[in-house]
C-alpha atoms as a PDB file:
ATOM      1  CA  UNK A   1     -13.634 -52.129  12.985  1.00  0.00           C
ATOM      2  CA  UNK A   2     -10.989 -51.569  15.692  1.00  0.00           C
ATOM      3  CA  UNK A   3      -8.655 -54.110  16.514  1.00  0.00           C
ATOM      4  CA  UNK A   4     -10.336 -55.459  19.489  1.00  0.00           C
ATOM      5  CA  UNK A   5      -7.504 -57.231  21.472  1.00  0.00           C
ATOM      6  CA  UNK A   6      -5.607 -53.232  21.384  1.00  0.00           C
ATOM      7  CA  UNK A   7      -8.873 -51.832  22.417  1.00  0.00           C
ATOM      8  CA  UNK A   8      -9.271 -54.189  25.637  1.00  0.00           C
ATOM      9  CA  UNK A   9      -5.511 -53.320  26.346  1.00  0.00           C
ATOM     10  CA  UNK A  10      -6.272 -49.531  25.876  1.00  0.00           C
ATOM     11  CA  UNK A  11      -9.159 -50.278  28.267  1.00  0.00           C
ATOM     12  CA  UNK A  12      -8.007 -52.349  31.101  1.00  0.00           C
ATOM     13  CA  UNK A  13      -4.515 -50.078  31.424  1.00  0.00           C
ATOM     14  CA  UNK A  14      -6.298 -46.724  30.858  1.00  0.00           C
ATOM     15  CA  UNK A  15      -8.778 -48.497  34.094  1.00  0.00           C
ATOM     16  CA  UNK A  16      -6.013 -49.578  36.389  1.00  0.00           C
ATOM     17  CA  UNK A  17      -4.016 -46.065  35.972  1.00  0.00           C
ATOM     18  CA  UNK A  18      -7.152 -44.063  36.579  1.00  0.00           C
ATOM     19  CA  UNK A  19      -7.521 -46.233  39.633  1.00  0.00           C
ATOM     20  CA  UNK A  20      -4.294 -46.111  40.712  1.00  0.00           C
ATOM     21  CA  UNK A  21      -4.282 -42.422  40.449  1.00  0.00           C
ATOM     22  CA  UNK A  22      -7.694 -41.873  42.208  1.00  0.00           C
ATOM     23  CA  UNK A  23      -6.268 -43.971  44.758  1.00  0.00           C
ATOM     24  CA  UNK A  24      -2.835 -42.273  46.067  1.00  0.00           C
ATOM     25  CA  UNK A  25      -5.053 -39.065  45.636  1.00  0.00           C
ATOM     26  CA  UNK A  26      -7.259 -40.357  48.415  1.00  0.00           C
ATOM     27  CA  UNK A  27      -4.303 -41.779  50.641  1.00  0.00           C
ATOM     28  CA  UNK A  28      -2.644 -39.088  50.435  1.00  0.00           C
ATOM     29  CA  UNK A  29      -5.286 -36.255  51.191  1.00  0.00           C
ATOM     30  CA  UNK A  30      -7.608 -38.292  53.329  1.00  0.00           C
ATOM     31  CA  UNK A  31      -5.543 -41.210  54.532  1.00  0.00           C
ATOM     32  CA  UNK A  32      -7.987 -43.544  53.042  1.00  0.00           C
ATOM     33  CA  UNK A  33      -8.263 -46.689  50.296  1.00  0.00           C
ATOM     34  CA  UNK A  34     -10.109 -45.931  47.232  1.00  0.00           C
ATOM     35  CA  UNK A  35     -11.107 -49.824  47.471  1.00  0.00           C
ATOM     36  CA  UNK A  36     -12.976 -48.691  51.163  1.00  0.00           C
ATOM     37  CA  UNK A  37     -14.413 -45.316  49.472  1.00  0.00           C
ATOM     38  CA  UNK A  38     -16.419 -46.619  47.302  1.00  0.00           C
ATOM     39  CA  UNK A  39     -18.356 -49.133  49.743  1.00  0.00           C
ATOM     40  CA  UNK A  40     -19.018 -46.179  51.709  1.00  0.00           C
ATOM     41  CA  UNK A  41     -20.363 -44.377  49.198  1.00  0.00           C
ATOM     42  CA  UNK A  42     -23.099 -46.817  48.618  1.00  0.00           C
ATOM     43  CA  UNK A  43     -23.430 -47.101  52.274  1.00  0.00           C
ATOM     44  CA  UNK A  44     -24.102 -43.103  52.253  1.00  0.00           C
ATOM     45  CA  UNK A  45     -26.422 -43.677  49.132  1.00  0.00           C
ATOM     46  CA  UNK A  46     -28.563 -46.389  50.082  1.00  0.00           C
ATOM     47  CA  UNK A  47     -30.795 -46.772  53.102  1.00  0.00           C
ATOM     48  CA  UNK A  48     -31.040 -49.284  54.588  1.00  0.00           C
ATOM     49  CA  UNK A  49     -28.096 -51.060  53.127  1.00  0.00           C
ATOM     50  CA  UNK A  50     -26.737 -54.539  53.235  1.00  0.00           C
ATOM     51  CA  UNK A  51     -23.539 -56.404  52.250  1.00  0.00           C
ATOM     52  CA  UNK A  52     -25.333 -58.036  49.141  1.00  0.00           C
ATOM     53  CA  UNK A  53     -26.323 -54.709  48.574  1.00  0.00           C
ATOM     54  CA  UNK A  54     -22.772 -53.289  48.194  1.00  0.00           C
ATOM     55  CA  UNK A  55     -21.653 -56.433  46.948  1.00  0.00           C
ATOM     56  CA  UNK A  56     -24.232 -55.903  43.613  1.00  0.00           C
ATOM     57  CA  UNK A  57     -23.227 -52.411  43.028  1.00  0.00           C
ATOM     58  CA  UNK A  58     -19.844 -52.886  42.718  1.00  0.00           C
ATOM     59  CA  UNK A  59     -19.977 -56.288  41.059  1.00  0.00           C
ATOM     60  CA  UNK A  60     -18.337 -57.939  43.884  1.00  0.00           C
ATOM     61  CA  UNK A  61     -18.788 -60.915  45.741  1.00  0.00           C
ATOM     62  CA  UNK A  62     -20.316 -61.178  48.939  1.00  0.00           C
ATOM     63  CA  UNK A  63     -17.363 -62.441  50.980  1.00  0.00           C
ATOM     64  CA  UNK A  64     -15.186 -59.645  49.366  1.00  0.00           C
ATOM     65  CA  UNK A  65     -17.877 -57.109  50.443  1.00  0.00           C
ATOM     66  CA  UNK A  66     -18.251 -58.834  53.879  1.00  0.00           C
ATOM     67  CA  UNK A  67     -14.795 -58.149  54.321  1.00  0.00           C
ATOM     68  CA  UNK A  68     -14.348 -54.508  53.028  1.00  0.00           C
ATOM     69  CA  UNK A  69     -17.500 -53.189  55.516  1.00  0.00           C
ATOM     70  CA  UNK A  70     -15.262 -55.406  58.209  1.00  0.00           C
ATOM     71  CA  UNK A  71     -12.171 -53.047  57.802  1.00  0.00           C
ATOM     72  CA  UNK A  72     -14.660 -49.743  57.439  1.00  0.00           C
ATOM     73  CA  UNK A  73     -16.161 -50.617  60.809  1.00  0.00           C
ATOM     74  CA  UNK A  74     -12.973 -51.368  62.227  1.00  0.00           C
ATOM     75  CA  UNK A  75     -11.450 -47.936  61.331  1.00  0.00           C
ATOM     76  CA  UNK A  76     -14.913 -46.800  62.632  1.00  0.00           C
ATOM     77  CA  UNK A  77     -16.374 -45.236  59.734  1.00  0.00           C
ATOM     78  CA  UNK A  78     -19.390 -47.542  59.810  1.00  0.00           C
ATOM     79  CA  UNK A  79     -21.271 -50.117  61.997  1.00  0.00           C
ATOM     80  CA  UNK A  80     -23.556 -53.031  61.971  1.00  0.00           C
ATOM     81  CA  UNK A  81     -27.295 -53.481  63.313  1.00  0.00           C
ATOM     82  CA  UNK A  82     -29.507 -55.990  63.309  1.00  0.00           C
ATOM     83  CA  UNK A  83     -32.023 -55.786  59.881  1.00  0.00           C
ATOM     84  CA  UNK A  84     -35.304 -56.161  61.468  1.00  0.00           C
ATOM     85  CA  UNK A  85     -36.344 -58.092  58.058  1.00  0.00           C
ATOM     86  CA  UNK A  86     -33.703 -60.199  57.832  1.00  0.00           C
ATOM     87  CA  UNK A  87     -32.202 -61.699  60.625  1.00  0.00           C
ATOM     88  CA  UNK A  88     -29.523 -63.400  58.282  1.00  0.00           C
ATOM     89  CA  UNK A  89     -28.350 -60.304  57.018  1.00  0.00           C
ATOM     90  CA  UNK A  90     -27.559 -56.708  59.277  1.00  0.00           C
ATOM     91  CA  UNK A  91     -28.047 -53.016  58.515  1.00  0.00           C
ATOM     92  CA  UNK A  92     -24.471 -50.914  57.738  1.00  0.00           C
ATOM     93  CA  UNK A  93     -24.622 -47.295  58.083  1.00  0.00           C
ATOM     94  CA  UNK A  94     -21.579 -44.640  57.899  1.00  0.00           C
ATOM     95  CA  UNK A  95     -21.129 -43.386  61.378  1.00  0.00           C
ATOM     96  CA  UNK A  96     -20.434 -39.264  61.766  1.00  0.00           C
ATOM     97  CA  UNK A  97     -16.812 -40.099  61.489  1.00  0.00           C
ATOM     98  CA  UNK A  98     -17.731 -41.939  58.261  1.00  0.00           C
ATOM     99  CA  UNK A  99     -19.939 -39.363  56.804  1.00  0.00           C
ATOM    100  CA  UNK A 100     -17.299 -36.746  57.309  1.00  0.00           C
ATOM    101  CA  UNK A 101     -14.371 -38.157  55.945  1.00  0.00           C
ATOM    102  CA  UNK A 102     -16.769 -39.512  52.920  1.00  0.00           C
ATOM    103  CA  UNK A 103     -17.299 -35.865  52.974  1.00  0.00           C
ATOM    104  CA  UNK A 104     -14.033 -34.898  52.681  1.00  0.00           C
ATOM    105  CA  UNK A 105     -13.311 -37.762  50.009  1.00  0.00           C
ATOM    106  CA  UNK A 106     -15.621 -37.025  47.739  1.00  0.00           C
ATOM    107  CA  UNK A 107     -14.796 -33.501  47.028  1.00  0.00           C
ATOM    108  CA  UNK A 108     -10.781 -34.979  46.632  1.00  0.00           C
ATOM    109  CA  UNK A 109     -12.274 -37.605  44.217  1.00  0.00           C
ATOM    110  CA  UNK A 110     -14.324 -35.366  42.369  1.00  0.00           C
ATOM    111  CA  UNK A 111     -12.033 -33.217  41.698  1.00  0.00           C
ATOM    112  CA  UNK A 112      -9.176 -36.177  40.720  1.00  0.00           C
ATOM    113  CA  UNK A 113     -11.848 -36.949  38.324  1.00  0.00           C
ATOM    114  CA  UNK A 114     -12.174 -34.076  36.906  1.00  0.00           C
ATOM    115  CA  UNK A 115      -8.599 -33.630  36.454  1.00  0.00           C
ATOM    116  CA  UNK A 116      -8.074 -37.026  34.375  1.00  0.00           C
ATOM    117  CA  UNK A 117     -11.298 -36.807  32.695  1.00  0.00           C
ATOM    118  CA  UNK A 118     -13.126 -33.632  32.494  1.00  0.00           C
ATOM    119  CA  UNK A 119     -10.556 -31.654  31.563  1.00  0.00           C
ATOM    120  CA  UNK A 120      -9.292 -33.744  28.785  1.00  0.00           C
ATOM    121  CA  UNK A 121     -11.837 -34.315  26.338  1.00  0.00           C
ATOM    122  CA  UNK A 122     -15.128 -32.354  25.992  1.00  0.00           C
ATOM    123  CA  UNK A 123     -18.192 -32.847  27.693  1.00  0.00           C
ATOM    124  CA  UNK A 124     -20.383 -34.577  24.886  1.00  0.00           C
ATOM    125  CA  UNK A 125     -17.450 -36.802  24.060  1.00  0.00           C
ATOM    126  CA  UNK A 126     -17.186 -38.212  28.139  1.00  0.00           C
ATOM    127  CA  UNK A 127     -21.467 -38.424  27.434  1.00  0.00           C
ATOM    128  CA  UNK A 128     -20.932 -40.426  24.827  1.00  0.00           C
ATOM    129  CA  UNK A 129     -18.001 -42.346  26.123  1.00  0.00           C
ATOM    130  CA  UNK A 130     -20.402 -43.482  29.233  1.00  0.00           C
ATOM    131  CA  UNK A 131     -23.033 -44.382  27.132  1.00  0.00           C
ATOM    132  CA  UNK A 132     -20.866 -46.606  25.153  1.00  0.00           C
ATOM    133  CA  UNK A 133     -19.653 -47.978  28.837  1.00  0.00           C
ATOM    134  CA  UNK A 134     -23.104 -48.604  29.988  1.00  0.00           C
ATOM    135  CA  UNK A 135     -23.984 -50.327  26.427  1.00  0.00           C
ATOM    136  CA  UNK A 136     -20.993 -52.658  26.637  1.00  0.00           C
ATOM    137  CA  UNK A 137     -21.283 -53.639  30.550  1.00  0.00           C
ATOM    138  CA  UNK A 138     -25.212 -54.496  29.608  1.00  0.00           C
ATOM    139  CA  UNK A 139     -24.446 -56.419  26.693  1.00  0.00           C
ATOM    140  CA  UNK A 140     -21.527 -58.717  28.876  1.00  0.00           C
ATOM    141  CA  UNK A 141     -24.576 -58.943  31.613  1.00  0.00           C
ATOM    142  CA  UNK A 142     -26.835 -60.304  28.564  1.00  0.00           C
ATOM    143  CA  UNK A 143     -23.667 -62.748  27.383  1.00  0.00           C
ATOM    144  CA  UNK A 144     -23.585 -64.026  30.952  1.00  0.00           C
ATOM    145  CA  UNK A 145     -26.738 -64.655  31.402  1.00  0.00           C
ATOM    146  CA  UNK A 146     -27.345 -66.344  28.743  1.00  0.00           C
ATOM    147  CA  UNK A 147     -23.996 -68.208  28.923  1.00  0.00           C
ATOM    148  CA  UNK A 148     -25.292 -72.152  28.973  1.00  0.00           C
ATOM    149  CA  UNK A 149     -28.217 -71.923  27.528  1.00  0.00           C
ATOM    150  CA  UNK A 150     -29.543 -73.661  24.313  1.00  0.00           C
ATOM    151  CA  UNK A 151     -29.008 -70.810  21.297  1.00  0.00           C
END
């Protein structure tokens, strides 16, 4: 068995230089956060969309989300409406501005990605290394929900 506590290190530094990576990449080709791209591409994916919706997918809170769509609108790559539903709660959608530069950002990303990760180590291996991903961020959703309760 691997030595767990090396493994996490491996892990959390291998995350936060991929990230920081992805990140200039973005700033510097398309004068945009990686921390703002990836709200707006759940914006772009789901319709309608809502704060708690962003907030879920990227395992945020709410307030942090709240405040990340306040800085995209502000830069006006997305706005606000009223959900018809829901009057707690309001519809974000990118705006053209917003859909190009997601545009535009996506094909930088993609190809960052590629870079760091497709090119070095084969396809079946990054397959398996996902699956293994998925299967350990389900297993810590299991341990938290069941965090509290009588074994």
């Amino acid at each position: 068995m691997p030595h767990l506590p090396a493994l996490f290190n491996e892990l959390v530094r291998f995350e936060i230089e991929l990230w920081n990576a992805v990140d200039a990449r973005l700033r510097a080709e398309c004068d945009l956060l990686l921390s703002r791209f990836e709200p707006m591409q759940v914006i772009s994916r789901r319709t309608p969309c809502r704060v708690q919706d962003i907030a879920e997918e990227l395992s945020i809170t709410v307030g942090g989300a709240s405040k990340l769509v306040d800085r995209i609108q502000a830069a006006g790559h997305c706005r606000r409406r009223p959900n018809p539903v829901d009057k707690r709660s309001s519809l974000i959608e990118l705006t053209t501005a917003g859909r190009r530069l997601l545009a535009t950002a996506t094909a930088s990303f993609e190809d960052e990605l590629d870079n760091r990760l497709g090119s070095a180590i084969p396809a079946a291996s990054l397959q398996q290394f996902s699956t293994t991903l998925t299967a350990l961020r389900s297993a810590g959703h299991r341990a938290d929900t069941t965090e509290g309760q009588p074994q």
